[in-house]
N, C-alpha and C. Protein backbone atom coordinates (compact mmCIF):
# COMPACT_ATOMS: atom_id res chain seq x y z
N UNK A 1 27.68 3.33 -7.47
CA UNK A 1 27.59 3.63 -6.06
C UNK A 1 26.36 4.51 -5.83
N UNK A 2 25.71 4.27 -4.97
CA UNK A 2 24.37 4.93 -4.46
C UNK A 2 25.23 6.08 -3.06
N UNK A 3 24.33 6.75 -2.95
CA UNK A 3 24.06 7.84 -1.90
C UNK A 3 22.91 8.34 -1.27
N UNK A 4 23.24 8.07 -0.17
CA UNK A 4 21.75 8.69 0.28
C UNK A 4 22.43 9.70 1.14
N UNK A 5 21.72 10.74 1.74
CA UNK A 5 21.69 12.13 3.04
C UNK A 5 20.79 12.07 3.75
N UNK A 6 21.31 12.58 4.64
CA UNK A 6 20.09 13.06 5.76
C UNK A 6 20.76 13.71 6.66
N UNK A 7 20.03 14.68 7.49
CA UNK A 7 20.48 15.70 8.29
C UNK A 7 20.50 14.89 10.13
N UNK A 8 21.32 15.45 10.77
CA UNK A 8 21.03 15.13 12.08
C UNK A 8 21.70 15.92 12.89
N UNK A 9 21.23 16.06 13.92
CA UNK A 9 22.17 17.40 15.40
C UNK A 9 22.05 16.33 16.34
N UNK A 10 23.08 16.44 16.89
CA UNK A 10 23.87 15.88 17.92
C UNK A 10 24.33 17.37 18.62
N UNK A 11 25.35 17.58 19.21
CA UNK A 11 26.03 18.91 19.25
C UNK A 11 25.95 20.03 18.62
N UNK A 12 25.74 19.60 17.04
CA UNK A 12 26.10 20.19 16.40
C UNK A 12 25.50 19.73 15.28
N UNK A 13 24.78 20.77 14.01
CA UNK A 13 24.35 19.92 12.59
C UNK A 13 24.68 19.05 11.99
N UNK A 14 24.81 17.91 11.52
CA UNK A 14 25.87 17.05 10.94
C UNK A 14 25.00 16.59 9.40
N UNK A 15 25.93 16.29 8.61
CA UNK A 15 25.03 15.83 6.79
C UNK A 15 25.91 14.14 7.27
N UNK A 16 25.25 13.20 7.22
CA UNK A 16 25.71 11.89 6.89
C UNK A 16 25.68 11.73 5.36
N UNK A 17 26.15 11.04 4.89
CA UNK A 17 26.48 10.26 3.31
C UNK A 17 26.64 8.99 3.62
N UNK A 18 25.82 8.56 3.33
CA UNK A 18 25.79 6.60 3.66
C UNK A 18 25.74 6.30 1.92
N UNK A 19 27.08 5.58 1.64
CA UNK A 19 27.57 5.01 0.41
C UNK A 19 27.10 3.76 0.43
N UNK A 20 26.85 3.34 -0.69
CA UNK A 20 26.50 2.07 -0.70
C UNK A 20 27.02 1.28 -2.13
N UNK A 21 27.86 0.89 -2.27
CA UNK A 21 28.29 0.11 -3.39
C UNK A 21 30.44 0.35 -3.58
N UNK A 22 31.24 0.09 -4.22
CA UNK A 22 32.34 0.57 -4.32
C UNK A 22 32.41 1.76 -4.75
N UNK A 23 33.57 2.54 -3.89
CA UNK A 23 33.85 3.90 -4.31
C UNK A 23 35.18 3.78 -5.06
N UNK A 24 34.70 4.40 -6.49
CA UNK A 24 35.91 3.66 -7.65
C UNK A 24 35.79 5.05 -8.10
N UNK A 25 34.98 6.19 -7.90
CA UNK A 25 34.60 7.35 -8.66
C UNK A 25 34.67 8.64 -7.74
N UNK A 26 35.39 9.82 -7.94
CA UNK A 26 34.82 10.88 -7.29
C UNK A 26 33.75 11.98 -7.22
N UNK A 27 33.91 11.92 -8.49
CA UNK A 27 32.42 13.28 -8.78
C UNK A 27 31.60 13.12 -8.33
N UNK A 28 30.94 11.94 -8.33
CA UNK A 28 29.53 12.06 -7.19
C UNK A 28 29.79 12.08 -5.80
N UNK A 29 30.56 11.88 -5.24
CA UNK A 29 30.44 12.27 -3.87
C UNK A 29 31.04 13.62 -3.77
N UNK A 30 31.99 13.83 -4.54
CA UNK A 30 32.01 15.52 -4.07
C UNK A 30 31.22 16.34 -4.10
N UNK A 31 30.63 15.80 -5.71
CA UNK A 31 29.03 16.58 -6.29
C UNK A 31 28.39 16.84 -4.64
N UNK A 32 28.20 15.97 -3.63
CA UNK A 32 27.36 15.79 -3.04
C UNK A 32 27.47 16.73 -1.77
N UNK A 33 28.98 16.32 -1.74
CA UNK A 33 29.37 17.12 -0.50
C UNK A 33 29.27 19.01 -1.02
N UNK A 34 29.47 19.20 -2.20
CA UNK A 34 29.70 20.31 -2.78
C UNK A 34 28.43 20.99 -2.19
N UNK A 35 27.08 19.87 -2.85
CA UNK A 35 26.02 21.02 -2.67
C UNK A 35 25.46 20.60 -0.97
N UNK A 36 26.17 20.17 -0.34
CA UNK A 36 25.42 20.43 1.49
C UNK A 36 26.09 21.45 2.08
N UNK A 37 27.85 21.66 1.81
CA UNK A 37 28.78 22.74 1.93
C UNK A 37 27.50 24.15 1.24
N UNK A 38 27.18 24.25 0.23
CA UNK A 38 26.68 25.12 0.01
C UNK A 38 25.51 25.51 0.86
N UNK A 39 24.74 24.51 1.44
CA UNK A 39 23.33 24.72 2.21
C UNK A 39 24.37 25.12 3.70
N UNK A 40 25.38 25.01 3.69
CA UNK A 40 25.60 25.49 4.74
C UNK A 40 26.61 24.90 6.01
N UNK A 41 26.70 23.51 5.27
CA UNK A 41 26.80 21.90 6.14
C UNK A 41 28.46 22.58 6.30
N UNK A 42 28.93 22.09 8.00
CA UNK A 42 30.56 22.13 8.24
C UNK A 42 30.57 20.81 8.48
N UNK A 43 29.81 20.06 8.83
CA UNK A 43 30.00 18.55 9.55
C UNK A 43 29.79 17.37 8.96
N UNK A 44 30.18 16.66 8.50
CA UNK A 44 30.16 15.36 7.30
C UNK A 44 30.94 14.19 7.99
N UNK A 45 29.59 13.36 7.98
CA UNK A 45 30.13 11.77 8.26
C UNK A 45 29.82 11.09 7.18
N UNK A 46 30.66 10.40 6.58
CA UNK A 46 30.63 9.30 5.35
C UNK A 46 30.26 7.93 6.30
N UNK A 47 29.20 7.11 5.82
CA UNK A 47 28.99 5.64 6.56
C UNK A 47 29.58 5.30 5.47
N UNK A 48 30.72 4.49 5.40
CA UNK A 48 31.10 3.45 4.57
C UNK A 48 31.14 2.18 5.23
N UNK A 49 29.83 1.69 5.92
CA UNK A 49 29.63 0.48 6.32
C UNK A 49 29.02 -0.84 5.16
N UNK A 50 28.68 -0.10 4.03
CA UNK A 50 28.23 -0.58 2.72
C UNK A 50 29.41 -0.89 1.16
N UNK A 51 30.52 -0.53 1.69
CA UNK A 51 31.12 0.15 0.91
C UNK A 51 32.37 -0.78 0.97
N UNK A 52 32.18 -2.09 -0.03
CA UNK A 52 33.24 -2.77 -0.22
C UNK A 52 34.84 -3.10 -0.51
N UNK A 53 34.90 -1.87 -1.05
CA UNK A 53 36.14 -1.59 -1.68
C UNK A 53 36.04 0.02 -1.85
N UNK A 54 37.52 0.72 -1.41
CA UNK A 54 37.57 2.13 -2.19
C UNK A 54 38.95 2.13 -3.16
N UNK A 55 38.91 2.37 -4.26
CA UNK A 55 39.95 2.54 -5.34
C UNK A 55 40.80 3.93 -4.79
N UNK A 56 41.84 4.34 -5.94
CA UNK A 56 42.46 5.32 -5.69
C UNK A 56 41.72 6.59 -6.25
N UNK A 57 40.61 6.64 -6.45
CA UNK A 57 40.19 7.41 -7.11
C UNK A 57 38.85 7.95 -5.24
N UNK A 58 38.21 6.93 -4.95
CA UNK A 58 37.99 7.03 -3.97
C UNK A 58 38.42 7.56 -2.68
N UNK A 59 39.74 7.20 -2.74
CA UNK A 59 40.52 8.20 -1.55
C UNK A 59 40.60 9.30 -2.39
N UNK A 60 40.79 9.81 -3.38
CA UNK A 60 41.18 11.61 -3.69
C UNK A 60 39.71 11.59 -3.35
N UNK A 61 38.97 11.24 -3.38
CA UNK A 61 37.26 12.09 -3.15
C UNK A 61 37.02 12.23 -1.62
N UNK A 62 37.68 11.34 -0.85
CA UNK A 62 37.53 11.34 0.60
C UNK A 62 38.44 12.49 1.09
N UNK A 63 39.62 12.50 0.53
CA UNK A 63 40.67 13.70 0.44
C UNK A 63 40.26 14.80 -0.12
N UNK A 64 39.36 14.97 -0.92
CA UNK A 64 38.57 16.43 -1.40
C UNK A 64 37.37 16.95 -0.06
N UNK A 65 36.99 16.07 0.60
CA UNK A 65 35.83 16.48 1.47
C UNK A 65 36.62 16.34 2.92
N UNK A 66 37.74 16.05 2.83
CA UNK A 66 38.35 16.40 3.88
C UNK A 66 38.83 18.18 3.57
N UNK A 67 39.51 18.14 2.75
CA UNK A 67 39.76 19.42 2.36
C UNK A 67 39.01 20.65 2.35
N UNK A 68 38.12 20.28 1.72
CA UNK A 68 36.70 20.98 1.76
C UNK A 68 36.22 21.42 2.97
N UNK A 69 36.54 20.75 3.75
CA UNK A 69 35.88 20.80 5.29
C UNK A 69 36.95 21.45 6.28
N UNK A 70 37.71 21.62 5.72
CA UNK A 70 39.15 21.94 6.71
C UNK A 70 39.16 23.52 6.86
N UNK A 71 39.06 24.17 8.27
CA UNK A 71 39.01 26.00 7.88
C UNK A 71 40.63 25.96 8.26
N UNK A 72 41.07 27.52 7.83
CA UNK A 72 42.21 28.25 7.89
C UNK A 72 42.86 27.35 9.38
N UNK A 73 41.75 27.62 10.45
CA UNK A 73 42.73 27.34 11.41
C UNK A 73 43.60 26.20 11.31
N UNK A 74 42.79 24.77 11.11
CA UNK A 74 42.74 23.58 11.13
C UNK A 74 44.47 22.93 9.70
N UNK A 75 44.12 24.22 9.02
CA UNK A 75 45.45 23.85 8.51
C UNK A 75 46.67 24.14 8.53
N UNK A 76 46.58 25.27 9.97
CA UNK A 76 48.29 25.21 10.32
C UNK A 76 48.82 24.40 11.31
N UNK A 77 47.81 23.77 11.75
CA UNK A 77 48.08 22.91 12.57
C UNK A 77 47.93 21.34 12.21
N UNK A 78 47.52 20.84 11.08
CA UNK A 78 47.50 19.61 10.70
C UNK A 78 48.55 18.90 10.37
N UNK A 79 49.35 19.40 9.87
CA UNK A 79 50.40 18.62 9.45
C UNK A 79 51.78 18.13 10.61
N UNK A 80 51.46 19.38 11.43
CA UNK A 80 52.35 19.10 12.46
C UNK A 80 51.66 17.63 13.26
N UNK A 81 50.43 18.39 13.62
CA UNK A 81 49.98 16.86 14.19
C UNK A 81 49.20 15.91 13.39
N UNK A 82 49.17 15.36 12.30
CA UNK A 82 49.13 14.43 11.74
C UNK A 82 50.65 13.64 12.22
N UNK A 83 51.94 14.56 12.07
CA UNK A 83 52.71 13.52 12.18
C UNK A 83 53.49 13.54 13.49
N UNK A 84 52.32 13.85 14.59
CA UNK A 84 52.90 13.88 16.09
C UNK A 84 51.48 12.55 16.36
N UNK A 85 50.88 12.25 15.55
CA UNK A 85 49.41 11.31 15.73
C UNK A 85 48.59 12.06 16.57
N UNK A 86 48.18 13.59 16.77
CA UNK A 86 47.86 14.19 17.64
C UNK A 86 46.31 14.71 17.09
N UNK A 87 46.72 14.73 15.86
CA UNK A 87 45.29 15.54 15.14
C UNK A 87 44.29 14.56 14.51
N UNK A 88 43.01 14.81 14.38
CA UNK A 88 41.97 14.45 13.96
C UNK A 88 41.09 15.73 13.42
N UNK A 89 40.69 15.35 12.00
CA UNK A 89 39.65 16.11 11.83
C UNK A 89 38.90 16.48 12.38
N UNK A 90 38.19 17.74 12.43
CA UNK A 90 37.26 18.37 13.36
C UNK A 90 36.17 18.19 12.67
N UNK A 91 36.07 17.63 10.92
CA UNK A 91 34.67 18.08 10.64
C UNK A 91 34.41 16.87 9.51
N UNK A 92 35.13 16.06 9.80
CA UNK A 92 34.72 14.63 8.56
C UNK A 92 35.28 13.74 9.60
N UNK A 93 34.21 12.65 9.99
CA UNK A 93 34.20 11.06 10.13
C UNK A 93 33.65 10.56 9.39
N UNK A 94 33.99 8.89 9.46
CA UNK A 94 33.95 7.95 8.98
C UNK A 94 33.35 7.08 9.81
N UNK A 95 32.35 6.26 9.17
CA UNK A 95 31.99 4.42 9.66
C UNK A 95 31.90 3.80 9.29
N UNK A 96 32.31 3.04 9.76
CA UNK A 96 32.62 1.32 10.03
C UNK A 96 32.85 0.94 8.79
N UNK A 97 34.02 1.41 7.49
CA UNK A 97 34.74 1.01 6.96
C UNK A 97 34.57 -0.88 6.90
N UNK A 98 34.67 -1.44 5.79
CA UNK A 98 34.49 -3.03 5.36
C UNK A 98 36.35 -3.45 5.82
N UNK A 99 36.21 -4.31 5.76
CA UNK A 99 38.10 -5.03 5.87
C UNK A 99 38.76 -4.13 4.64
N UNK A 100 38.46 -4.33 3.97
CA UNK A 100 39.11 -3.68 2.44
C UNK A 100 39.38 -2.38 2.14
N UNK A 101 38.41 -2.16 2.99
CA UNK A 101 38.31 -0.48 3.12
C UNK A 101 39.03 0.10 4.29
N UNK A 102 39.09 -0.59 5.18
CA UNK A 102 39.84 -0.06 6.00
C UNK A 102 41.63 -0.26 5.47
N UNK A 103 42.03 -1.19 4.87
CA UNK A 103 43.11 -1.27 4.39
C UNK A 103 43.58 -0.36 3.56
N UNK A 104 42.98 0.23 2.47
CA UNK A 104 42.83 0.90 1.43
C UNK A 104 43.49 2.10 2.29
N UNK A 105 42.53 3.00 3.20
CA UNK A 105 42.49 4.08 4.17
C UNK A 105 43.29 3.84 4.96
N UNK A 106 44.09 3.28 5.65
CA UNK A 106 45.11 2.70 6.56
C UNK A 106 46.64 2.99 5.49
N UNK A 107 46.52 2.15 4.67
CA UNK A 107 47.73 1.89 3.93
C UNK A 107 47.72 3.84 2.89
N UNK A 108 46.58 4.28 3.04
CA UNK A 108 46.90 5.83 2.59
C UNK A 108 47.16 6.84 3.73
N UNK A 109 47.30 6.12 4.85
CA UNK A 109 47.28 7.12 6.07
C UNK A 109 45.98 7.82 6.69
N UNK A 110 44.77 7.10 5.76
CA UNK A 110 43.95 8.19 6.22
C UNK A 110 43.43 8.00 7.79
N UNK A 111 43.72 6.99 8.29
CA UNK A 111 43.12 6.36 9.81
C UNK A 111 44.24 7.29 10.74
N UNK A 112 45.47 8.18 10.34
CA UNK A 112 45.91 8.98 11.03
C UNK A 112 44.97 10.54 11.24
N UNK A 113 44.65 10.65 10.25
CA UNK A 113 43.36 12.52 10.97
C UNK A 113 42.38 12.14 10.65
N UNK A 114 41.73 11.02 10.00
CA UNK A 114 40.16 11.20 10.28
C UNK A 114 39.47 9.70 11.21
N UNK A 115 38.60 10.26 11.99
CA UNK A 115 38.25 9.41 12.98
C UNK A 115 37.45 8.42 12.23
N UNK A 116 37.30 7.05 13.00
CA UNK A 116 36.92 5.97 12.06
C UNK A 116 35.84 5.54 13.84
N UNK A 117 34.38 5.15 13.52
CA UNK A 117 33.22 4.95 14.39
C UNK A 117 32.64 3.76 14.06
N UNK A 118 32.23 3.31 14.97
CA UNK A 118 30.96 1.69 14.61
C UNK A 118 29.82 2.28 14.22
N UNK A 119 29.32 3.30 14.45
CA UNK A 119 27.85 4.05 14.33
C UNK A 119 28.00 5.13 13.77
N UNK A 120 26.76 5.51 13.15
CA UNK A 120 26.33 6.61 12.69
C UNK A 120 26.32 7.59 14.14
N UNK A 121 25.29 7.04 14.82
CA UNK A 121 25.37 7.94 15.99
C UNK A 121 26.45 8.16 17.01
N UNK A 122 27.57 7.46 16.85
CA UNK A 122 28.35 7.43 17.64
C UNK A 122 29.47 8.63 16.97
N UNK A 123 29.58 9.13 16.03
CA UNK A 123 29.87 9.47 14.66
C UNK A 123 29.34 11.23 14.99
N UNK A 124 28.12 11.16 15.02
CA UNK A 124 27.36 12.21 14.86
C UNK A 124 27.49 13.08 16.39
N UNK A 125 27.65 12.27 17.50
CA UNK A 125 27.90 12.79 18.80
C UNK A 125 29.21 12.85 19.17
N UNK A 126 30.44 12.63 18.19
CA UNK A 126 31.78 13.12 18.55
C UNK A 126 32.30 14.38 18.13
N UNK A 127 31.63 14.92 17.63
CA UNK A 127 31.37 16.70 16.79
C UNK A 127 31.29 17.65 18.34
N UNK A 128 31.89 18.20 18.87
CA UNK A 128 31.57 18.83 19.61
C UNK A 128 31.02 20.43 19.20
């Protein structure tokens, strides 16, 4: 799997991660997210518009940079509304997921708190 970054403001700073190949592995994308969290990054959109398939190993890495990204507040209130369908991440989207991938993420629940976009930019301007 490849990775590329790049920075963009909309509202707000945002780090994109545009994947490109199956996500069967976690260390490199956390690796990745690890060191933009360190430069400073709260806002992370994954494009998985490239991204054929994600394994189970792939969702714990999407589930680590959700985590990662989640402050104090955001987690006393998630669980309640995850299962009122009320909550969405404040600081990780997603795009445009392949058929496979969206199944994968669907059938793990993840299409309940993290927002799923056609665009990068559409993605990058829902960050308020």
């Amino acid at each position: 799997m490849d990775i590329t970054s790049w920075r963009e403001t909309g509202h707000v700073p945002v780090i994109i991660l545009q994947l490109k190949g199956d996500l069967v592995a976690e260390e490199a994308l956390v690796a990745r997210a690890n060191a933009a969290l360190a430069d400073g990054t709260r806002n992370l959109v994954l494009d998985l518009s490239q991204v054929p398939y994600i394994s189970s190993a792939g969702l714990r890495a999407i589930h680590t940079l959700y985590m990662l990204l989640r402050d104090a507040d955001e987690a006393a209130t998630a669980s309640q509304g995850v299962a009122r369908g009320t909550y969405r991440s404040a600081h990780l989207k997603l795009v445009k997921p392949s058929k496979n991938a969206l199944k994968a993420l669907s059938t793990a629940g993840y299409d309940m708190f993290l927002e799923i976009h056609d665009t990068v930019p559409a993605a990058v301007h829902s960050f308020a």
